[in-house]
N, C-alpha and C. Protein backbone atom coordinates (compact mmCIF):
# COMPACT_ATOMS: atom_id res chain seq x y z
N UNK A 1 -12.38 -25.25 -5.94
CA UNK A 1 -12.27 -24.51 -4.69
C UNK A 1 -12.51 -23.04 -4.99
N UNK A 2 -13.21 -22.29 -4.12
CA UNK A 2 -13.33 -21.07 -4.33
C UNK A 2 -12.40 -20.01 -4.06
N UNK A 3 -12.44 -18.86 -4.37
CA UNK A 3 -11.26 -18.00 -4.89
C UNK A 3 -11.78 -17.11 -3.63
N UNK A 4 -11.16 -17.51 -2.44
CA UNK A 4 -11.39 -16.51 -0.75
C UNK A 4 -11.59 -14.72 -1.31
N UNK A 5 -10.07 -15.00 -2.08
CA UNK A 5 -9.65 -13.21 -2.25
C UNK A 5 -9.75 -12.28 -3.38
N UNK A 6 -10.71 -13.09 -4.47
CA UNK A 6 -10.99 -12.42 -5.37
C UNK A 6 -12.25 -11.62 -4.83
N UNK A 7 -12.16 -10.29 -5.74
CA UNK A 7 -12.99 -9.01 -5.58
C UNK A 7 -13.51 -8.71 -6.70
N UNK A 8 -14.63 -8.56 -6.55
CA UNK A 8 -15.82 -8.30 -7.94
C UNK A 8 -14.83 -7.07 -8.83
N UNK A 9 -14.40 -5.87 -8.21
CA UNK A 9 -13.92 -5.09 -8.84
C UNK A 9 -12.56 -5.35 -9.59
N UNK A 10 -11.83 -6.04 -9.32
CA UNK A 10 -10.30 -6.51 -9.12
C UNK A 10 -10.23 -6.76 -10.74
N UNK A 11 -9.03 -6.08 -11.56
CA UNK A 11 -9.41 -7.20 -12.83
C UNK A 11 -8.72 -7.95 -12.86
N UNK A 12 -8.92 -8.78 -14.11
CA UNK A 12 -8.66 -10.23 -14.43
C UNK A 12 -7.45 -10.68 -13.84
N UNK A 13 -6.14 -9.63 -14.54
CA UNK A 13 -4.95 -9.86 -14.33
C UNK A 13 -4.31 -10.04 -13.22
N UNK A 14 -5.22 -9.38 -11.85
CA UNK A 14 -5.01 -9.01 -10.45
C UNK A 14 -5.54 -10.58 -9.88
N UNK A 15 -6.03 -11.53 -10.29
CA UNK A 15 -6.04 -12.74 -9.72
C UNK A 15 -4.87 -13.16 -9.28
N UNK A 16 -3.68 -13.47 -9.94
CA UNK A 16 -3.03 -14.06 -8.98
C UNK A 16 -2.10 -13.46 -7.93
N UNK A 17 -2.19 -12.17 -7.63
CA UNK A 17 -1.88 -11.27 -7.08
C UNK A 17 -1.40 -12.08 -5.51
N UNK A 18 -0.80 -11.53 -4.66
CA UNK A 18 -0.89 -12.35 -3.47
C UNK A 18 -1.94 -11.48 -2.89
N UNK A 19 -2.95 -12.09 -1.75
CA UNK A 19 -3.81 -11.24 -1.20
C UNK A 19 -2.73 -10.47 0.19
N UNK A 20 -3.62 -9.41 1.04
CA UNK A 20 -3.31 -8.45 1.61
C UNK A 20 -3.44 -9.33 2.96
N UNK A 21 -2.09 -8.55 4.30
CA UNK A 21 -2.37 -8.93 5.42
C UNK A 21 -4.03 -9.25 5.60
N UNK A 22 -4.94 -8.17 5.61
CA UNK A 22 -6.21 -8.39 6.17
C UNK A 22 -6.98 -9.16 5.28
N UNK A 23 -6.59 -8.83 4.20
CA UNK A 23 -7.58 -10.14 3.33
C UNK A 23 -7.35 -11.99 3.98
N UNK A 24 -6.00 -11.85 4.48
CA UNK A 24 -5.63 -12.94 4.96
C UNK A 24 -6.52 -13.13 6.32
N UNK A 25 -6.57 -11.92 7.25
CA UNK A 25 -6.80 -12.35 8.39
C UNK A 25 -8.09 -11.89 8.25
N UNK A 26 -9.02 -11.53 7.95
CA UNK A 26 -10.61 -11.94 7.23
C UNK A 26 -10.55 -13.39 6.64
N UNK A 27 -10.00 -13.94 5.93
CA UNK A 27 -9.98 -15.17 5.65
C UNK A 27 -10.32 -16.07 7.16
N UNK A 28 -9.03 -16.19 7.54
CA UNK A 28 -8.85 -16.95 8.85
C UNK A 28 -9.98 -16.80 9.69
N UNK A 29 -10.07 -15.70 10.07
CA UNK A 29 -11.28 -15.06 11.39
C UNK A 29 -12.46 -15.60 10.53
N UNK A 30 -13.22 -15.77 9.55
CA UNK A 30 -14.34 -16.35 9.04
C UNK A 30 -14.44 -17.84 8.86
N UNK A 31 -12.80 -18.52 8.67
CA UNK A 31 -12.74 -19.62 9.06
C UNK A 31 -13.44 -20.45 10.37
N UNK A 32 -12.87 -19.48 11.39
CA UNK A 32 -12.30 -20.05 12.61
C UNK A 32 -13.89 -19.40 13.26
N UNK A 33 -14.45 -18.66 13.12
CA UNK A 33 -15.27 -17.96 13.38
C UNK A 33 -16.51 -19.42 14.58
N UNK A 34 -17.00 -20.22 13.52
CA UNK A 34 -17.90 -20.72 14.83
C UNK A 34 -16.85 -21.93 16.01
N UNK A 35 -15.10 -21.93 16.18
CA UNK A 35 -14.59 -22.50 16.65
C UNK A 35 -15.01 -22.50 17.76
N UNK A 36 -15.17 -22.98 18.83
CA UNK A 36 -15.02 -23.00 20.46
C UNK A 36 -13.52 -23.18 21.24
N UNK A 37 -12.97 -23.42 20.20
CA UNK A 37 -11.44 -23.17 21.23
C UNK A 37 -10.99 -21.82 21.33
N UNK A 38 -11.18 -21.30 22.50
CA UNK A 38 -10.59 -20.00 22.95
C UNK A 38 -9.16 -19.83 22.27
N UNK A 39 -8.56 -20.55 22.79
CA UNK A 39 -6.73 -20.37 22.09
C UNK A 39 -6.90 -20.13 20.72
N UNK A 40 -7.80 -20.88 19.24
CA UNK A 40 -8.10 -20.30 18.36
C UNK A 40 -8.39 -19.21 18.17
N UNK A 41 -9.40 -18.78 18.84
CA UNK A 41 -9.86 -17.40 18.75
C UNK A 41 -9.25 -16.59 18.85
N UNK A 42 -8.33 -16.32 19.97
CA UNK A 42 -7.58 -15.46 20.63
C UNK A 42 -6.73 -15.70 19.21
N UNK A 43 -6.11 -16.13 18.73
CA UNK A 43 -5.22 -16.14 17.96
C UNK A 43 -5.76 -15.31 16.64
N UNK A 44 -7.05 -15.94 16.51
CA UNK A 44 -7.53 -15.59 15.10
C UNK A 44 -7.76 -13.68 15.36
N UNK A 45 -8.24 -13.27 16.50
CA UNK A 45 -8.04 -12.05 16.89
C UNK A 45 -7.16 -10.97 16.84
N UNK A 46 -6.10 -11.82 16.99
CA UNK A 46 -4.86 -11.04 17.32
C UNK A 46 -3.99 -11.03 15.96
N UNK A 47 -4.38 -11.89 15.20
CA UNK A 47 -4.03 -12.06 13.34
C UNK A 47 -4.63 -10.39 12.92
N UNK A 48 -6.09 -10.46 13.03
CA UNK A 48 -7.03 -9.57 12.60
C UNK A 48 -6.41 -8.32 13.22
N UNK A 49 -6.07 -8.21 14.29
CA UNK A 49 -5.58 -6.38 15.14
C UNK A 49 -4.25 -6.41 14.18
N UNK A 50 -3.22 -7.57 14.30
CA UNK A 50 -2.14 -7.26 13.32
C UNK A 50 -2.38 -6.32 12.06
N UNK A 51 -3.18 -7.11 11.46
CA UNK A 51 -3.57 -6.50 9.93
C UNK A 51 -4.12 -5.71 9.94
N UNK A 52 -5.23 -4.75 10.75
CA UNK A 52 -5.22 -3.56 11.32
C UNK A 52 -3.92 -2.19 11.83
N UNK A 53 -3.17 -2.67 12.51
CA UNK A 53 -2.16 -2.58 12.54
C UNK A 53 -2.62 -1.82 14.23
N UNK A 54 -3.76 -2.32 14.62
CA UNK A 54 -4.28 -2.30 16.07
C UNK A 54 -4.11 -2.65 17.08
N UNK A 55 -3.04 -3.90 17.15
CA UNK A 55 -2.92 -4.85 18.23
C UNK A 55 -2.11 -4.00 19.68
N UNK A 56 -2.97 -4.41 20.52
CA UNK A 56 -2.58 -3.60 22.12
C UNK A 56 -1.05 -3.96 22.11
N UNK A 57 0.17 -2.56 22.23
CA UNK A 57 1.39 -2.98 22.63
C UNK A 57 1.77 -2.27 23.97
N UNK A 58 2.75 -2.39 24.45
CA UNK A 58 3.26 -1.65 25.72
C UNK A 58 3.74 -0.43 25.10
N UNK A 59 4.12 0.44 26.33
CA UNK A 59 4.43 1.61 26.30
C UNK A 59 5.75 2.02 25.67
N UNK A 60 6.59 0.89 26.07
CA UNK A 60 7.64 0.67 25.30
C UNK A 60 8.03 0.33 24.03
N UNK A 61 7.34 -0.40 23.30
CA UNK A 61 6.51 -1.09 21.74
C UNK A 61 6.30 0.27 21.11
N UNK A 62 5.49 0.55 22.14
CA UNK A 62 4.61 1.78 20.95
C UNK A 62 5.80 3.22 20.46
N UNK A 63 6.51 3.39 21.89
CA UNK A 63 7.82 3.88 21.13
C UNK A 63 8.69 3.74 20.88
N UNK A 64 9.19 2.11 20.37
CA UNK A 64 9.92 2.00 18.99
C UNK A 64 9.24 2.08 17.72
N UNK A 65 8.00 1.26 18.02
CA UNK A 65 7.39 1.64 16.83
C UNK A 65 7.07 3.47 16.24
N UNK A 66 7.26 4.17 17.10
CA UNK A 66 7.09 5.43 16.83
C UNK A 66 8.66 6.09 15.91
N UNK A 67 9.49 5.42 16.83
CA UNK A 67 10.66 5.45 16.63
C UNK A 67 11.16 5.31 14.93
N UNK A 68 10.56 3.85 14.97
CA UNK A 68 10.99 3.33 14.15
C UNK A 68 9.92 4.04 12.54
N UNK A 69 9.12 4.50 12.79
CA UNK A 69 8.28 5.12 11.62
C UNK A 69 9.27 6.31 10.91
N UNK A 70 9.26 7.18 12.33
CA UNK A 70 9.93 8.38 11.64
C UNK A 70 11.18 8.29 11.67
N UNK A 71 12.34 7.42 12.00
CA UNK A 71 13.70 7.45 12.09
C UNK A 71 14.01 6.09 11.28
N UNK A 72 13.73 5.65 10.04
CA UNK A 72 13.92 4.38 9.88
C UNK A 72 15.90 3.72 9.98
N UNK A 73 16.04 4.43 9.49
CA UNK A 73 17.56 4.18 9.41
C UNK A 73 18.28 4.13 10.84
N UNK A 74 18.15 4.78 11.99
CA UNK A 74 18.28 4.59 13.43
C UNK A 74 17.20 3.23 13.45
N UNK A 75 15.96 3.39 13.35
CA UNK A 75 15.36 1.76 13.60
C UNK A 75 16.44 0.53 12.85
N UNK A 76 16.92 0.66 11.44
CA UNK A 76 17.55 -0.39 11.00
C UNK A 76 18.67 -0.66 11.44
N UNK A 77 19.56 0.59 12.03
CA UNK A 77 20.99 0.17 12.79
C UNK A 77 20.83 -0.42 14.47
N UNK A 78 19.50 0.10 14.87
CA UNK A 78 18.96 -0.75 16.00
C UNK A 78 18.71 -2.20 15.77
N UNK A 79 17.88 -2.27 14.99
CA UNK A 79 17.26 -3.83 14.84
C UNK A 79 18.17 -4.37 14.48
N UNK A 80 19.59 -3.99 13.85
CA UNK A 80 20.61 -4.69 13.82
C UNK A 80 21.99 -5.21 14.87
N UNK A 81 22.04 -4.22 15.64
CA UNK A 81 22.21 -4.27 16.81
C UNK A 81 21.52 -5.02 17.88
N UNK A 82 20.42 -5.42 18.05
CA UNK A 82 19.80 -6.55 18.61
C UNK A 82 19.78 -8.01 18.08
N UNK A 83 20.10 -7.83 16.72
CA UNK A 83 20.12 -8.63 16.45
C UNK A 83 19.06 -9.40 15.15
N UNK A 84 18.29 -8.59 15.43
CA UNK A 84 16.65 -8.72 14.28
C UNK A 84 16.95 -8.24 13.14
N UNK A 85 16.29 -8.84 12.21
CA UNK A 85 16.62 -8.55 10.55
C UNK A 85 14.92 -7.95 10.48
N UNK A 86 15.06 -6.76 9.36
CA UNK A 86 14.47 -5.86 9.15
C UNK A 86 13.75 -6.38 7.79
């Protein structure tokens, strides 16, 4: 089987490395690529904006995530307070 995430430059030792969000979702999206199921796609899309770190959020999203960049420790006593593990 071929090696998806090896890189000509990469050395030896870096094989078993785990690959990267986007190496993952380049994987997938080239998989899925001549699929015809929309629901695939859409999915395989929205993998790919993840690993970008692109994916369309609300207005609200975008400022926790703002939140949460520059205040991490208020983000972690939040996300704990809701209930979400960090």
């Amino acid at each position: 089987m071929a090696d998806l995430f090896a890189r000509p430059d990469a050395p030896a030792s870096s094989a078993l490395a785990e690959p990267s969000d986007l190496d993952v979702a380049i994987s997938v999206a080239q998989q899925l690529l001549d699929s015809g199921n929309v629901a695939i796609l859409r999915e395989s899309l929205r993998i790919l904006l993840r690993a970008l770190d692109a994916e369309p959020v609300t207005e609200a999203e975008a400022v926790r995530r703002s939140v949460d960049a520059q205040f991490p420790a208020v983000a972690a006593f939040l996300a704990e307070e809701r209930g979400e593990r960090q």
